[in-house]
N, C-alpha and C. Protein backbone atom coordinates (compact mmCIF):
# COMPACT_ATOMS: atom_id res chain seq x y z
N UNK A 1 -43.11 14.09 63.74
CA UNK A 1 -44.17 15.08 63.78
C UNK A 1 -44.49 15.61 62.38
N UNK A 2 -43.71 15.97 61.74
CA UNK A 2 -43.70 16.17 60.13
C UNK A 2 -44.14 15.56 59.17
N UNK A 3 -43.88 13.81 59.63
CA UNK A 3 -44.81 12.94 59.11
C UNK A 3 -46.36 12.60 59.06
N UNK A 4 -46.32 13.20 60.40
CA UNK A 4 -47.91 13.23 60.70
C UNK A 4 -48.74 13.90 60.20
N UNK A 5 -48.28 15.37 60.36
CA UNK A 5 -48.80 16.55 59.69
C UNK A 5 -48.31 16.33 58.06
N UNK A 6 -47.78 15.67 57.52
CA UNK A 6 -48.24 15.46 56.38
C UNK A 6 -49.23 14.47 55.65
N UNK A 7 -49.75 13.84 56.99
CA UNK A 7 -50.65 13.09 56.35
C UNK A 7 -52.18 13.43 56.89
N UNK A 8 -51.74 14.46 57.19
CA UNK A 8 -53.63 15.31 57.71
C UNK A 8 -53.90 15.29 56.40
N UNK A 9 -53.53 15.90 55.18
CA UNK A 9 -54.55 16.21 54.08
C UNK A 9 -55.26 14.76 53.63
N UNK A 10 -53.80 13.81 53.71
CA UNK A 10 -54.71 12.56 53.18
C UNK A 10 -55.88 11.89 54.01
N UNK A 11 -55.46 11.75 55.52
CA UNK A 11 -57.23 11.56 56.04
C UNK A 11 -58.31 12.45 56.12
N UNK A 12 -57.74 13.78 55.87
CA UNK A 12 -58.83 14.34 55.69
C UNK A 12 -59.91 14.23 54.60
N UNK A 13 -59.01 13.90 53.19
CA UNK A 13 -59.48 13.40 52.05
C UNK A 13 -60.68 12.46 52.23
N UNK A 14 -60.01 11.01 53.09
CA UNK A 14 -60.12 9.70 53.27
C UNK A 14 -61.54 10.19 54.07
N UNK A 15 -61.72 10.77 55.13
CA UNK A 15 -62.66 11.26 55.73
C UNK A 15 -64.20 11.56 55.22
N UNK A 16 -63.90 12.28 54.15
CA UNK A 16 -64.80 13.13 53.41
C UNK A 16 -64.66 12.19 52.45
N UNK A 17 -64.72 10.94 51.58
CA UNK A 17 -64.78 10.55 50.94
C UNK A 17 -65.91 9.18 51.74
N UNK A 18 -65.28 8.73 52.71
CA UNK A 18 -65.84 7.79 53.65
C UNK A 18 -67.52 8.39 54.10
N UNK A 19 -67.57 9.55 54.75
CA UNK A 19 -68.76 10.01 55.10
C UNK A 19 -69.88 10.29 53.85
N UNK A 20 -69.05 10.82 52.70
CA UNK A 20 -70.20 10.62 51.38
C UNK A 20 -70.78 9.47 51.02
N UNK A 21 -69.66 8.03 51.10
CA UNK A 21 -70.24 6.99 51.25
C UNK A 21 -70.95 6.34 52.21
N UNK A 22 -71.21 7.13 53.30
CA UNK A 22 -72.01 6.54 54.64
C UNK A 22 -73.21 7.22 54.29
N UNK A 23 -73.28 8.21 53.84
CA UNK A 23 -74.88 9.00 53.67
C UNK A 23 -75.44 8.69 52.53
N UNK A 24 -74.68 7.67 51.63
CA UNK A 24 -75.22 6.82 50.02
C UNK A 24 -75.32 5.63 50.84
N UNK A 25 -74.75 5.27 51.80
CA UNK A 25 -75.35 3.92 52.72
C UNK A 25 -76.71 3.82 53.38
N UNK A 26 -77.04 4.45 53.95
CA UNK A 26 -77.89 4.88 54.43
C UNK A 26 -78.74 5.04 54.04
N UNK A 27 -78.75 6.42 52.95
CA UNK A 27 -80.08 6.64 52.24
C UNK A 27 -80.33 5.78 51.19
N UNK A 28 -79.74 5.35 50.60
CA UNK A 28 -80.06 3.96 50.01
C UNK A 28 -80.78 2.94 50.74
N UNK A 29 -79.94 2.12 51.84
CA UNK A 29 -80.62 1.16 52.30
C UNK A 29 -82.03 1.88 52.85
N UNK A 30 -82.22 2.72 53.53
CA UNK A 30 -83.70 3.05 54.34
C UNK A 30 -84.50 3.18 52.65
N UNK A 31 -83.99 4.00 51.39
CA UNK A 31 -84.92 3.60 50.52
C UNK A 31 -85.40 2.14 49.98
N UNK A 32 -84.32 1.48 49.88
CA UNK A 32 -84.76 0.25 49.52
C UNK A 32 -85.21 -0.57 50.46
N UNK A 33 -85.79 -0.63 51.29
CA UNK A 33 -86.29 -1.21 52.60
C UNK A 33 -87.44 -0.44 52.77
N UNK A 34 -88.12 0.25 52.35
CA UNK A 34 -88.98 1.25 52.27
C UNK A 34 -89.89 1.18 50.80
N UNK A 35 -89.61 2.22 49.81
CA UNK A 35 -90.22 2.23 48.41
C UNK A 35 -89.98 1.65 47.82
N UNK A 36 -88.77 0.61 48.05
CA UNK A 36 -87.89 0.01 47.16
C UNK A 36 -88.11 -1.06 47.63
N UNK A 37 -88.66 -1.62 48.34
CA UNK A 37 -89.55 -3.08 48.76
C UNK A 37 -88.47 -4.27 48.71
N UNK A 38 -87.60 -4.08 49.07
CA UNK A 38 -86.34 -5.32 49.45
C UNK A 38 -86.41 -5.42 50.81
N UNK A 39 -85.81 -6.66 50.76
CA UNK A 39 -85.91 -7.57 52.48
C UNK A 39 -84.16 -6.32 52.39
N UNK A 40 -83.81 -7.09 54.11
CA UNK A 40 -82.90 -6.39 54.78
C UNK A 40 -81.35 -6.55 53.80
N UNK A 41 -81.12 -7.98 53.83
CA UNK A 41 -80.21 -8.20 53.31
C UNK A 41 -79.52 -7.69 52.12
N UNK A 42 -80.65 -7.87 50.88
CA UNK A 42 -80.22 -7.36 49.35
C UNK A 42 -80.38 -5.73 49.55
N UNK A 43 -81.23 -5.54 50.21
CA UNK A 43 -80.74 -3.64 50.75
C UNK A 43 -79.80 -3.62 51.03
N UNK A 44 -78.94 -4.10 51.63
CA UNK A 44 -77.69 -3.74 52.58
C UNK A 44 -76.75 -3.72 51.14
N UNK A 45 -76.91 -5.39 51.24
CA UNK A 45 -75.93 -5.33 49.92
C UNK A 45 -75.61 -4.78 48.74
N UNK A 46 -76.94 -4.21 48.28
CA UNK A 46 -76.74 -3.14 47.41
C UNK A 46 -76.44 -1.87 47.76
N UNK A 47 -76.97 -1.48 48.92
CA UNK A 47 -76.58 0.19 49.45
C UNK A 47 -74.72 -0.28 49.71
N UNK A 48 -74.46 -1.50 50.45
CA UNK A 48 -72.98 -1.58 50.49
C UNK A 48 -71.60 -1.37 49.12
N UNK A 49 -72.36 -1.99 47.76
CA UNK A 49 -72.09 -1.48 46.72
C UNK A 49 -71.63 0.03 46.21
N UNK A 50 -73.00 0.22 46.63
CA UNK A 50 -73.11 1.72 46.27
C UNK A 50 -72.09 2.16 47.32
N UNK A 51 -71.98 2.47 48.11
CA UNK A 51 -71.40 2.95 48.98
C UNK A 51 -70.10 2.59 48.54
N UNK A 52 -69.24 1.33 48.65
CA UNK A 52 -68.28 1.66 47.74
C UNK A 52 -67.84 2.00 46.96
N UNK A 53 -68.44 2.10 46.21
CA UNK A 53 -68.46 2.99 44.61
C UNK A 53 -68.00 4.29 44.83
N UNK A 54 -68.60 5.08 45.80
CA UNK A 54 -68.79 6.30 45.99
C UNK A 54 -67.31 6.82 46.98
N UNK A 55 -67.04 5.81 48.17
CA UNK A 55 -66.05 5.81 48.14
C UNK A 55 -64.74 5.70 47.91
N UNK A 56 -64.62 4.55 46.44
CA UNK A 56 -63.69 4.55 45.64
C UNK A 56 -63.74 5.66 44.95
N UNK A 57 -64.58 6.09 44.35
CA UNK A 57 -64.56 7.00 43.32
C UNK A 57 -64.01 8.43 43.82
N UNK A 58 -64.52 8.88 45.02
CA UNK A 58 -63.99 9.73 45.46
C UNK A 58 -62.26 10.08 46.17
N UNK A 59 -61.78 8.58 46.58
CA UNK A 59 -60.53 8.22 46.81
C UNK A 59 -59.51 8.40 45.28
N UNK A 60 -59.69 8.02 44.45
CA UNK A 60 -59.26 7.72 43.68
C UNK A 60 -59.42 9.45 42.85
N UNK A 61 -60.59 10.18 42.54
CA UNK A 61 -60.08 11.30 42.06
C UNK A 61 -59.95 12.91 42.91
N UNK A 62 -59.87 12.20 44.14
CA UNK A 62 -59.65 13.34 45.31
C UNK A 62 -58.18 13.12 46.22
N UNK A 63 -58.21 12.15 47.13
CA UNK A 63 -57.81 11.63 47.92
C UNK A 63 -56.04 11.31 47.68
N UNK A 64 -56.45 10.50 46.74
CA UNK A 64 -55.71 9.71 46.12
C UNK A 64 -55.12 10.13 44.51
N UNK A 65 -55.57 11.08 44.39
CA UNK A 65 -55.73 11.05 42.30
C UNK A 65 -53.99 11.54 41.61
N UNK A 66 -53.33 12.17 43.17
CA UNK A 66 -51.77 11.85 42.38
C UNK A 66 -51.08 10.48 42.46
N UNK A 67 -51.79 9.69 43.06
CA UNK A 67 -51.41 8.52 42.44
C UNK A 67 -51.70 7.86 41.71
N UNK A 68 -52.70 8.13 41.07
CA UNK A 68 -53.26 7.82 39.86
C UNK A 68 -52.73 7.91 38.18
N UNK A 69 -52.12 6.64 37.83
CA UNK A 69 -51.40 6.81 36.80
C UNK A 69 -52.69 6.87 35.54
N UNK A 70 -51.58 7.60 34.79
CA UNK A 70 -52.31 8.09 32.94
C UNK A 70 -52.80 6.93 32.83
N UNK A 71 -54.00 6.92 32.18
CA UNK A 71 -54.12 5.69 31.17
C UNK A 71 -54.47 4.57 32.00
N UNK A 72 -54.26 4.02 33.22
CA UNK A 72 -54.48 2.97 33.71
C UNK A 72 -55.69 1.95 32.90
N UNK A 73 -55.33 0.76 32.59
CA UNK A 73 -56.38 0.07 32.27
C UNK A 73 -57.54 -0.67 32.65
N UNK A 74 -58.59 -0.49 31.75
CA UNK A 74 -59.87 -0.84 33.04
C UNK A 74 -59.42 -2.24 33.79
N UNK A 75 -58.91 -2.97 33.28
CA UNK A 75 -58.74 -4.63 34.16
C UNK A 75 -58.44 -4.55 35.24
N UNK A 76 -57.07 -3.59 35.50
CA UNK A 76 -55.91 -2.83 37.02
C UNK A 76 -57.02 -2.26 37.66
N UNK A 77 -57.64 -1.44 36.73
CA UNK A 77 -58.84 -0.29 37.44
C UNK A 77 -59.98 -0.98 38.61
N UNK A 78 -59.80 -1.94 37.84
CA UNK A 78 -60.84 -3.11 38.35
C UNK A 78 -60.64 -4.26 39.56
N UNK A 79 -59.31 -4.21 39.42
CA UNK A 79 -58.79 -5.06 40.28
C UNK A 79 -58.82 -4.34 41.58
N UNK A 80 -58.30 -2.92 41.03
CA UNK A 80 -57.97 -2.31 42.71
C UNK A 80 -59.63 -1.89 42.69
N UNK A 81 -60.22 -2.12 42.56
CA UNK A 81 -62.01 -1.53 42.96
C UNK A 81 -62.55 -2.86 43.65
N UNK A 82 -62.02 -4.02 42.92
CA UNK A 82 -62.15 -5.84 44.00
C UNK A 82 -61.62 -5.13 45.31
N UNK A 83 -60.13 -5.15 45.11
CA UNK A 83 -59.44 -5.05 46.69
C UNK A 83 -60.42 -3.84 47.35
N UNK A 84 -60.28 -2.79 47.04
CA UNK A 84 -60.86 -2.09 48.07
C UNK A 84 -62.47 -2.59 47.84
N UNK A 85 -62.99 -3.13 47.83
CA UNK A 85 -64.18 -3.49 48.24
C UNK A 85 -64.16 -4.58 49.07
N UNK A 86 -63.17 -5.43 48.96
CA UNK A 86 -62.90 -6.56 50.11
C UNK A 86 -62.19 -5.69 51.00
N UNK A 87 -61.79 -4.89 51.34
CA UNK A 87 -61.13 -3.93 52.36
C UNK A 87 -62.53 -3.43 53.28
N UNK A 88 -63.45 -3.07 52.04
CA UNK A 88 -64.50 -2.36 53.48
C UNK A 88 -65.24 -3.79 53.39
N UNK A 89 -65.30 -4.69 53.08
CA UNK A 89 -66.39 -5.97 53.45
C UNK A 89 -65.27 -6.25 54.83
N UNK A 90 -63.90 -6.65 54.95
CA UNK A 90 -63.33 -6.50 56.10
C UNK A 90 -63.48 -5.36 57.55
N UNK A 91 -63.51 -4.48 56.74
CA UNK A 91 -63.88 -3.48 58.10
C UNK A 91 -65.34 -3.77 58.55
N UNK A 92 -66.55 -4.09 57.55
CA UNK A 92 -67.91 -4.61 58.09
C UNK A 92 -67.57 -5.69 59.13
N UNK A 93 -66.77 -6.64 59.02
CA UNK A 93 -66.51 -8.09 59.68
C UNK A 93 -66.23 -7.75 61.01
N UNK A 94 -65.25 -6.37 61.02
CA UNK A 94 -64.73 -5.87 62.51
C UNK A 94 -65.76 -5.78 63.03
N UNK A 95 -66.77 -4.43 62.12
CA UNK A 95 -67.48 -3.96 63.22
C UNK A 95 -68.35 -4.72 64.08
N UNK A 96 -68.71 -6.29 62.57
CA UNK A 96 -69.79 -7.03 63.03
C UNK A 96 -68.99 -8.38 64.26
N UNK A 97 -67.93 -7.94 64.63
CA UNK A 97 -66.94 -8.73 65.66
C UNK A 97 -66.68 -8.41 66.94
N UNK A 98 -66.74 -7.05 66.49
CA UNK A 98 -66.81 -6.48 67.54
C UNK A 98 -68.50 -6.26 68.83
N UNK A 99 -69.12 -6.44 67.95
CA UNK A 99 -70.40 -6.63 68.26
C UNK A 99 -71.04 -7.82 68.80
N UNK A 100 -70.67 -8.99 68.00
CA UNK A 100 -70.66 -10.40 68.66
C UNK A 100 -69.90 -10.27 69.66
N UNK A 101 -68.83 -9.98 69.97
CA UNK A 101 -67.73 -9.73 71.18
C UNK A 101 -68.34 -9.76 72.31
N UNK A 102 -68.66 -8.48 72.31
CA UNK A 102 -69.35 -7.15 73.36
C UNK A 102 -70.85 -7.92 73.90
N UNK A 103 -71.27 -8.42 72.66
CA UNK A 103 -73.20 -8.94 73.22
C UNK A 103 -72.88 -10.10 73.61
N UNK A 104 -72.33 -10.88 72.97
CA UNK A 104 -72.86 -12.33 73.36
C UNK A 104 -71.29 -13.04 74.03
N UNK A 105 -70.50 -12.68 73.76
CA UNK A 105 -68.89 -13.18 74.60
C UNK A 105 -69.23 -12.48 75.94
N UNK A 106 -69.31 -10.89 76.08
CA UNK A 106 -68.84 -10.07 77.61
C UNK A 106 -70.61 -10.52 78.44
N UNK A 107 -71.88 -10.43 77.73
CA UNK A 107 -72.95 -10.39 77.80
C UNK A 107 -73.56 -8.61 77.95
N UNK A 108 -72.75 -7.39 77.42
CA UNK A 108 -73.15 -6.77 77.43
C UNK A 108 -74.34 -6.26 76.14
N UNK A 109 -75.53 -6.76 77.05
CA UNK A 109 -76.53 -6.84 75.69
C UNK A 109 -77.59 -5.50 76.02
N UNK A 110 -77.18 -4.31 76.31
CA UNK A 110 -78.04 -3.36 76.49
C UNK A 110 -78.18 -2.77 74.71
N UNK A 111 -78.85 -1.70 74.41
CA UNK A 111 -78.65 -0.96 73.40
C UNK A 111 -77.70 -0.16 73.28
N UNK A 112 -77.13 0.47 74.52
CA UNK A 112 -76.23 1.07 74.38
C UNK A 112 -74.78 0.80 74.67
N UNK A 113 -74.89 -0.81 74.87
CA UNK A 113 -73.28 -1.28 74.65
C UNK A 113 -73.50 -1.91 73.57
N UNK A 114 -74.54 -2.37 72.49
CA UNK A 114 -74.26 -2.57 71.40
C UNK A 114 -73.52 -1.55 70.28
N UNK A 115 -74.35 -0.26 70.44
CA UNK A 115 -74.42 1.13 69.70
C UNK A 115 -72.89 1.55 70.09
N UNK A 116 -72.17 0.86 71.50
CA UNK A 116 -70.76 1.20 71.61
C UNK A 116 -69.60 0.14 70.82
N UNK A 117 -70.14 -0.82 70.96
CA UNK A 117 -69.39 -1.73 70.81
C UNK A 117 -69.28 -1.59 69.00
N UNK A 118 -70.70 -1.66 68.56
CA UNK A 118 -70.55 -1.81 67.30
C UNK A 118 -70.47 -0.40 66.01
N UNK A 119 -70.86 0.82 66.65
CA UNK A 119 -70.58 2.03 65.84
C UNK A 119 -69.66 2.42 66.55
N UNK A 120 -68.84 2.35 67.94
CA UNK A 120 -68.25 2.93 68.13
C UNK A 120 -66.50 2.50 68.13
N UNK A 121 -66.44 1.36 69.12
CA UNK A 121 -65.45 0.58 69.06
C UNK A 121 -64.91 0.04 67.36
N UNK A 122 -66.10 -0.57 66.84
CA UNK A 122 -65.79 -1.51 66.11
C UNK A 122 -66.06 -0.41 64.64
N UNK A 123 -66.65 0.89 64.53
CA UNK A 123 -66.26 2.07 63.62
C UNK A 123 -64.60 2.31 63.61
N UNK A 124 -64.48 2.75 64.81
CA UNK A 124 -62.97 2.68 64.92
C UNK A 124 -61.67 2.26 64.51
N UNK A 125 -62.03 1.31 64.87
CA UNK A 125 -61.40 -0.30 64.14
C UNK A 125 -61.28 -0.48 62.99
N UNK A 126 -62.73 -0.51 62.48
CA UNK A 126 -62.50 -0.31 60.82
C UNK A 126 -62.24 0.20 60.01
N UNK A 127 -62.35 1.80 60.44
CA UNK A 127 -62.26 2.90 60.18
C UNK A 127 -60.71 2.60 59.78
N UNK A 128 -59.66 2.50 61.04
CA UNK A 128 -58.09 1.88 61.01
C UNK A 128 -57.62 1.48 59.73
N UNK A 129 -58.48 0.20 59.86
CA UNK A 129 -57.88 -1.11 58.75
C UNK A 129 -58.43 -0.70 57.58
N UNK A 130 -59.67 0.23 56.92
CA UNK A 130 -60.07 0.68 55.81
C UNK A 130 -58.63 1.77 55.51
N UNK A 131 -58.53 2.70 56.12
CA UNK A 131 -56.91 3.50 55.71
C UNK A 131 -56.19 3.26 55.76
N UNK A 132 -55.62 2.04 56.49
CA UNK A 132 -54.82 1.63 55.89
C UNK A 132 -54.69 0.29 54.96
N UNK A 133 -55.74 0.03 54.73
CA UNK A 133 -55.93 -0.93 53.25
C UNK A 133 -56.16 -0.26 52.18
N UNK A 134 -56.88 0.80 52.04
CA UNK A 134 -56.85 1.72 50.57
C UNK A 134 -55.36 2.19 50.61
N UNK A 135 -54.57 3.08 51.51
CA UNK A 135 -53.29 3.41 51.21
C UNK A 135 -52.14 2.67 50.55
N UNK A 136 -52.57 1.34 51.14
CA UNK A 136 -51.19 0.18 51.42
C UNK A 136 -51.61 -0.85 50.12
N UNK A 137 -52.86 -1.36 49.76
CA UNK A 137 -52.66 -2.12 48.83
C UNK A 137 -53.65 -1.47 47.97
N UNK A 138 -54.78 -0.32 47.77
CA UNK A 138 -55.25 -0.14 46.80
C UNK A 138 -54.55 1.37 45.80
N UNK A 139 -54.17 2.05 46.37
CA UNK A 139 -53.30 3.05 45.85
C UNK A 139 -51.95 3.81 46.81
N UNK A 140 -51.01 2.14 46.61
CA UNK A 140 -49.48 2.24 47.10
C UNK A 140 -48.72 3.12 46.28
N UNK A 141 -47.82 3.70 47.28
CA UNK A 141 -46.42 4.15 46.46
C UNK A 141 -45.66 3.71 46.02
N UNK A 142 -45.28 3.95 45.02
CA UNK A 142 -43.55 2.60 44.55
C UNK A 142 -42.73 2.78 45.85
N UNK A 143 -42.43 1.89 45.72
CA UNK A 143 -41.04 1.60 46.66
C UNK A 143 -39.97 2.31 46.24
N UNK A 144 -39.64 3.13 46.78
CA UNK A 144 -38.14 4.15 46.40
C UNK A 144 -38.59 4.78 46.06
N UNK A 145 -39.48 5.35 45.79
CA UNK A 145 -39.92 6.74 45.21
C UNK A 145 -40.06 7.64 45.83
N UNK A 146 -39.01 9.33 45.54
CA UNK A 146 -39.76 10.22 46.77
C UNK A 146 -40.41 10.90 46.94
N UNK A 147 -41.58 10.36 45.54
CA UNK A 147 -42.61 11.39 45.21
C UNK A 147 -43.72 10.72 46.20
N UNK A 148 -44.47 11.14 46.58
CA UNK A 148 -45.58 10.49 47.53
C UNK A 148 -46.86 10.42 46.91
N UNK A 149 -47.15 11.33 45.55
CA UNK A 149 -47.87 10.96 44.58
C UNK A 149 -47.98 9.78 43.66
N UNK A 150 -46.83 8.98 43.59
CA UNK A 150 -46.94 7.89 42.81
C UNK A 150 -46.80 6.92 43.06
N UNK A 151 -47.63 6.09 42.07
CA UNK A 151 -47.75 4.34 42.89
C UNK A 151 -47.71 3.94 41.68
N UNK A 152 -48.16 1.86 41.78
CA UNK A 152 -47.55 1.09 41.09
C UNK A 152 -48.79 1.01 40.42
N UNK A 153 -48.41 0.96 38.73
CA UNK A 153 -50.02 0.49 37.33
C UNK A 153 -49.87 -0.49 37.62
């Protein structure tokens, strides 16, 4: 129980870092699909960018920022900004799995077993495997350590 309740602050962090990047998702893609005159795809992909960005950035000096060692160098810096960006291109895969699942495997093809299947179920889901892929491989703790602030440069 102690464990748990010590890890409210960190999803709460994780939370509010995630939702800033859903409303830079969003308003991005509807701009660039709009004034910004891009087909669907290179919208996405760039609002998906952005959106990580915003959620790394905020993980990393909110969330996350006592694990954040001095000095880190941009290359490391960079590496863990790859992984967690293949972390949420993975959670996209759920949601978009969960969606193929639900429509075209069960045949539930209404709007509103898509809107379940795929923001809700398959949010879920990703939601999961995004916290625990930023925790676990983009800003881990050393092993033996019993500070819970620090992880590996």
């Amino acid at each position: 129980m102690a464990r748990a309740r010590a890890l409210l602050p960190e999803l709460a962090g994780f939370a509010a870092a995630g939702a800033a990047a859903y409303v830079v998702d969003v308003v991005l893609f509807v701009w660039l699909r709009g004034p910004g005159g891009l087909g669907p795809l290179p919208a996405k992909a760039l609002s998906f960018v952005a959106a990580c960005s915003v959620a790394y950035a905020g993980n990393a000096a909110g969330t996350y920022r006592r694990r954040a060692p001095a000095g880190a160098r941009a290359t490391r810096r960079a590496a863990r900004f790859a992984v967690f960006c293949g972390i949420n291109a993975a959670g996209a895969a759920v949601q978009l799995l969960c969606l193929v699942v639900s429509h075209y495997a069960l045949g539930l093809t209404s709007a509103r077993a898509d809107a379940v299947s795929g923001a809700g179920v398959g949010m879920a889901l990703a939601t999961c495997l995004r916290f625990w892929g930023t925790r676990t491989l983009v800003f881990r703790v050393r092993p033996g350590s019993s500070e819970v602030g620090r992880r590996d440069t």
